[in-house]
Protein backbone atom coordinates (compact mmCIF):
# COMPACT_ATOMS: atom_id res chain seq x y z
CA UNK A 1 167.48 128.52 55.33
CA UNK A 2 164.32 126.08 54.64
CA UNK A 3 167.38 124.02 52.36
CA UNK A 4 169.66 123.74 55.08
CA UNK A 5 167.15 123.05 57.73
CA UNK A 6 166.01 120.41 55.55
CA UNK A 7 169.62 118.52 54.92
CA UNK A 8 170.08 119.46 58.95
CA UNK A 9 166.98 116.70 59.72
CA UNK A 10 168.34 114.43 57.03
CA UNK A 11 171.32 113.57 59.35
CA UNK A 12 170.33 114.62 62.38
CA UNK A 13 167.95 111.50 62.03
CA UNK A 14 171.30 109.07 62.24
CA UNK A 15 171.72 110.27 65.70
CA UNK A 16 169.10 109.16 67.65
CA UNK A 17 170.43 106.94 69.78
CA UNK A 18 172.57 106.90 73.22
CA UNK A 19 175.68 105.21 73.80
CA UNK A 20 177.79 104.88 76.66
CA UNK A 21 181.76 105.29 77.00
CA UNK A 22 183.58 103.17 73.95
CA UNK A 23 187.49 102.27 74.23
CA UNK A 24 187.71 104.99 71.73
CA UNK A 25 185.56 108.11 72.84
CA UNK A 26 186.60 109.41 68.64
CA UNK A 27 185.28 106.20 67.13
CA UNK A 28 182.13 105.87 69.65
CA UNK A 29 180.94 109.53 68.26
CA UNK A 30 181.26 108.00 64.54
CA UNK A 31 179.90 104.50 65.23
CA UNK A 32 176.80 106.72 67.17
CA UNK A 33 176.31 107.72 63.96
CA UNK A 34 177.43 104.98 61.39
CA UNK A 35 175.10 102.39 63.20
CA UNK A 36 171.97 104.15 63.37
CA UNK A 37 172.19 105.18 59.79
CA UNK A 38 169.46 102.41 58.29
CA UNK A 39 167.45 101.25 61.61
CA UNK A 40 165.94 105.55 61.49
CA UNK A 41 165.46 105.57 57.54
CA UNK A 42 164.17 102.08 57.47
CA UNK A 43 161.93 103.25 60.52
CA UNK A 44 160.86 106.39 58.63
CA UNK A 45 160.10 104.84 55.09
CA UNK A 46 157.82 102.60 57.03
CA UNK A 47 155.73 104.70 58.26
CA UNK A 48 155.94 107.44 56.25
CA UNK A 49 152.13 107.58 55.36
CA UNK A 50 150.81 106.85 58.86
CA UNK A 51 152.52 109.79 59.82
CA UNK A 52 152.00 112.34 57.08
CA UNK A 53 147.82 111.75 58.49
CA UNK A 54 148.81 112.11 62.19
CA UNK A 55 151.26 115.10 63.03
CA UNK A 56 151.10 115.11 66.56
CA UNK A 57 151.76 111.37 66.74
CA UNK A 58 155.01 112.38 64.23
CA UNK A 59 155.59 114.71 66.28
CA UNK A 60 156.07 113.01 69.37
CA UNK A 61 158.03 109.83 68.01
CA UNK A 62 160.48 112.43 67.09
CA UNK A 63 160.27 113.95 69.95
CA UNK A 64 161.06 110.72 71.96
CA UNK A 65 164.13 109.85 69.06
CA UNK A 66 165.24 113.26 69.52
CA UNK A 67 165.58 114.46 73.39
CA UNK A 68 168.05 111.10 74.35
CA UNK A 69 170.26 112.76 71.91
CA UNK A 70 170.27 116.20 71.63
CA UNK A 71 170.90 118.77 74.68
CA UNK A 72 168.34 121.27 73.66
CA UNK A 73 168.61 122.94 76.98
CA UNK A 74 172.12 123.33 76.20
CA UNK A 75 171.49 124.60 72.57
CA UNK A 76 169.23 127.38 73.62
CA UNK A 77 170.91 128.40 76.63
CA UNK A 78 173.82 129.59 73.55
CA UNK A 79 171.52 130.99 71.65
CA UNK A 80 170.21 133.26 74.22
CA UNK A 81 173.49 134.12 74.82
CA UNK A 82 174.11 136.92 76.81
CA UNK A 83 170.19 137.42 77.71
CA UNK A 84 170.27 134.08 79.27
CA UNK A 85 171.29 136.03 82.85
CA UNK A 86 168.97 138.44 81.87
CA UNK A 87 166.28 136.16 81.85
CA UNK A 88 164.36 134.73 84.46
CA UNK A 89 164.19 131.11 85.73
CA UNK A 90 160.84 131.22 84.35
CA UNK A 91 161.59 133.08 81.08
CA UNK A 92 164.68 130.17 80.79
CA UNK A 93 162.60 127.33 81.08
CA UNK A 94 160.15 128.63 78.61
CA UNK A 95 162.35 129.35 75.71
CA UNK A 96 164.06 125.95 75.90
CA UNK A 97 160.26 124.39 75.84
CA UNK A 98 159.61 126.91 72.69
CA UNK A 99 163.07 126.47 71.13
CA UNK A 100 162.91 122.49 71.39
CA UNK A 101 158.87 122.26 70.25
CA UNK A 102 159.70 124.85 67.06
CA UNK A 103 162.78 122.51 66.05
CA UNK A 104 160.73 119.17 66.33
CA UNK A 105 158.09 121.02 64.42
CA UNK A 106 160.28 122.27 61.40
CA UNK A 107 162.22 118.80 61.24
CA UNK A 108 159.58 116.68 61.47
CA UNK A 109 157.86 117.89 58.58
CA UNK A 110 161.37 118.06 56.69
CA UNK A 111 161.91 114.29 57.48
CA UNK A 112 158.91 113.56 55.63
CA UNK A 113 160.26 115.02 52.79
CA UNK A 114 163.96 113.22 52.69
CA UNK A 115 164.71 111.09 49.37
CA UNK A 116 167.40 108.98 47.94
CA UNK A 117 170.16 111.09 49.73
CA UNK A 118 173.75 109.38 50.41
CA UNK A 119 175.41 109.62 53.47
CA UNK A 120 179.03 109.30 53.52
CA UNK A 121 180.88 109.55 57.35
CA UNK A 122 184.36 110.74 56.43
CA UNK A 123 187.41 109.91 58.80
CA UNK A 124 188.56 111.85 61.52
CA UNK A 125 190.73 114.93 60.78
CA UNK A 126 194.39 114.00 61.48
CA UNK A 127 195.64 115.69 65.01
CA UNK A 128 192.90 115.37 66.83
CA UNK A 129 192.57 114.06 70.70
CA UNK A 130 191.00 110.86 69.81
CA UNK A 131 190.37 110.25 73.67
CA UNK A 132 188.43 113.60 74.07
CA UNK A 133 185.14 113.96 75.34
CA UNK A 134 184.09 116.93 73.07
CA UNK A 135 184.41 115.46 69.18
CA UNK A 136 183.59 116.30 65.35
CA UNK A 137 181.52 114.20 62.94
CA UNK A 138 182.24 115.00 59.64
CA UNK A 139 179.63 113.93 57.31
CA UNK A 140 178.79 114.50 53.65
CA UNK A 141 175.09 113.96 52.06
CA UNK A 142 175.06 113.52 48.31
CA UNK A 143 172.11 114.27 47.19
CA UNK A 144 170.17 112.28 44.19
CA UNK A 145 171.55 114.75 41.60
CA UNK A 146 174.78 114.30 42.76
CA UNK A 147 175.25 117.85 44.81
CA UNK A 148 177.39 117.57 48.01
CA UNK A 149 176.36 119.10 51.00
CA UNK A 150 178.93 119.08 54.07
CA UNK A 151 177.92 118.59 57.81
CA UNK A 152 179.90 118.44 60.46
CA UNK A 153 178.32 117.79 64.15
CA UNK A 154 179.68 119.06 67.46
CA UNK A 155 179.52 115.88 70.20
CA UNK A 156 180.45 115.70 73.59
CA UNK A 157 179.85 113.50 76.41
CA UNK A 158 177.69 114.40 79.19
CA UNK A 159 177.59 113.34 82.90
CA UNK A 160 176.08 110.58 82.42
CA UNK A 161 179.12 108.95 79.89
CA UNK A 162 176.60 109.19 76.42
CA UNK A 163 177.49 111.23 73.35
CA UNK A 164 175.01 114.60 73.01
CA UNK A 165 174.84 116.87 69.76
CA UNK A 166 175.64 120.34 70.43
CA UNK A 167 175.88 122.27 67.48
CA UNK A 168 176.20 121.56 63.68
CA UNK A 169 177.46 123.46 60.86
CA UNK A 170 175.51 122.69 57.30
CA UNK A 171 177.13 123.07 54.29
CA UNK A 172 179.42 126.21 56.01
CA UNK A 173 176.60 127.96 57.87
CA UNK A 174 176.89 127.52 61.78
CA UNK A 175 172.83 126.63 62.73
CA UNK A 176 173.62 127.62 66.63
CA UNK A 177 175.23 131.02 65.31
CA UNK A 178 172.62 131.56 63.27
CA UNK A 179 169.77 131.51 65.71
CA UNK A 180 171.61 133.00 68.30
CA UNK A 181 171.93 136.28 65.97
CA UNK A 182 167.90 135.27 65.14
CA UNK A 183 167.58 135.47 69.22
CA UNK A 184 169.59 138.74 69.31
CA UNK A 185 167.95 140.76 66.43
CA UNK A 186 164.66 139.99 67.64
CA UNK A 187 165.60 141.17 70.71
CA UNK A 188 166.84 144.49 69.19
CA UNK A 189 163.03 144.64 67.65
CA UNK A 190 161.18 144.20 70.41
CA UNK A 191 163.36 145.93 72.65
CA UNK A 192 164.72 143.84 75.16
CA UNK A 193 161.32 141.87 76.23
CA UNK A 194 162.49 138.90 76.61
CA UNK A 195 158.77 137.71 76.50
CA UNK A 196 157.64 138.91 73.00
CA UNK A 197 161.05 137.35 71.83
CA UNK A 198 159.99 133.83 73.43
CA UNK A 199 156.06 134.53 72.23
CA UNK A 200 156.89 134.62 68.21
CA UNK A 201 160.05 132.74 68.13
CA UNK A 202 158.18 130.09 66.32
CA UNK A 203 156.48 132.04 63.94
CA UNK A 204 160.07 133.82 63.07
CA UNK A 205 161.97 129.87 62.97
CA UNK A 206 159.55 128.58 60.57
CA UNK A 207 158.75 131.45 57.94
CA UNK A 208 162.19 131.49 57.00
């Protein structure tokens, strides 16, 4: 899981940036990606060192590259699943903090790590809706050995007319399935508090 969390950052990092409504809602997903590409390694490799000495401050640049991007509310509402109604406001609101704070945590320090990967943004599958507001990003990292990992990224547009990640899949393993079954077995451990659950879910993200 640490692998594929770490190839998860690697591209996750081309998406952070908003866009607005293209003539082409298919191509505007893929240039969202395409043209961010260099400006977030380029902005990484600079600072690499700087932020290896101050985690908090890595933290929150990511943070702030992160959030216009990806709808973690929406992420961990799914991954409660059915225990979202269960929940309470309260109990909601702190599991999407927790959720969000334990991702920025684990990719953070993965982006720190990232090398001389390749990554190559294939064309869209033939027969999709190329006007829809829900779209895939297929994308495949070469690493510097020359092993191929495929990604593909769930995108829709949101209310506001920008592109927002939603899910990926790594290399064949759904990451929103997987912590939603995380979410549910821990559940099944602590028997239905919905509190303990929220109180080690960052312990249980990271140590595996």
């Amino acid at each position: 899981m640490k692998k594929l969390h770490r190839i998860f950052i690697l591209f996750l990092a081309t998406l952070m940036i908003t866009t607005s409504v293209f003539a082409s809602p298919n191509q505007a997903a893929i240039d969202l990606v395409q043209t961010t590409t260099d400006r977030v390694f380029s902005s990484i490799t600079e600072k690499r060192e700087i932020f290896r000495q101050d985690d908090q401050l890595f933290y929150k640049e990511i943070d702030e590259l992160l959030s216009p991007v990806v709808d973690f509310e929406r992420i961990a509402r799914r991954v409660m699943a059915k225990y979202y109604r269960q929940a309470s406001a309260g109990q909601r609101e702190e599991f999407i903090k927790v959720f969000k704070q334990s991702l920025l945590k684990l990719y953070a320090k993965g982006l720190l790590d990232i090398g001389n990967e390749k990554i190559v943004i294939l064309p869209p599958a033939r027969g999709g809706n190329p006007d829809s507001k829900k779209q895939i990003v297929d994308v495949e990292i070469i690493s510097a050995n020359g092993n191929k990992f495929p990604i593909t990224y769930s995108m829709f547009m949101n209310g506001s007319n920008q592109w927002k990640m939603e899910n990926v899949i790594v290399n064949g393993i759904n990451i929103g399935l997987t912590y939603r079954n995380q979410f549910s077995h821990l559940m099944e451990e602590k028997n239905n508090d919905i509190d303990q659950v929220i109180a080690g879910w960052t312990s249980k993200v990271t140590s595996e």
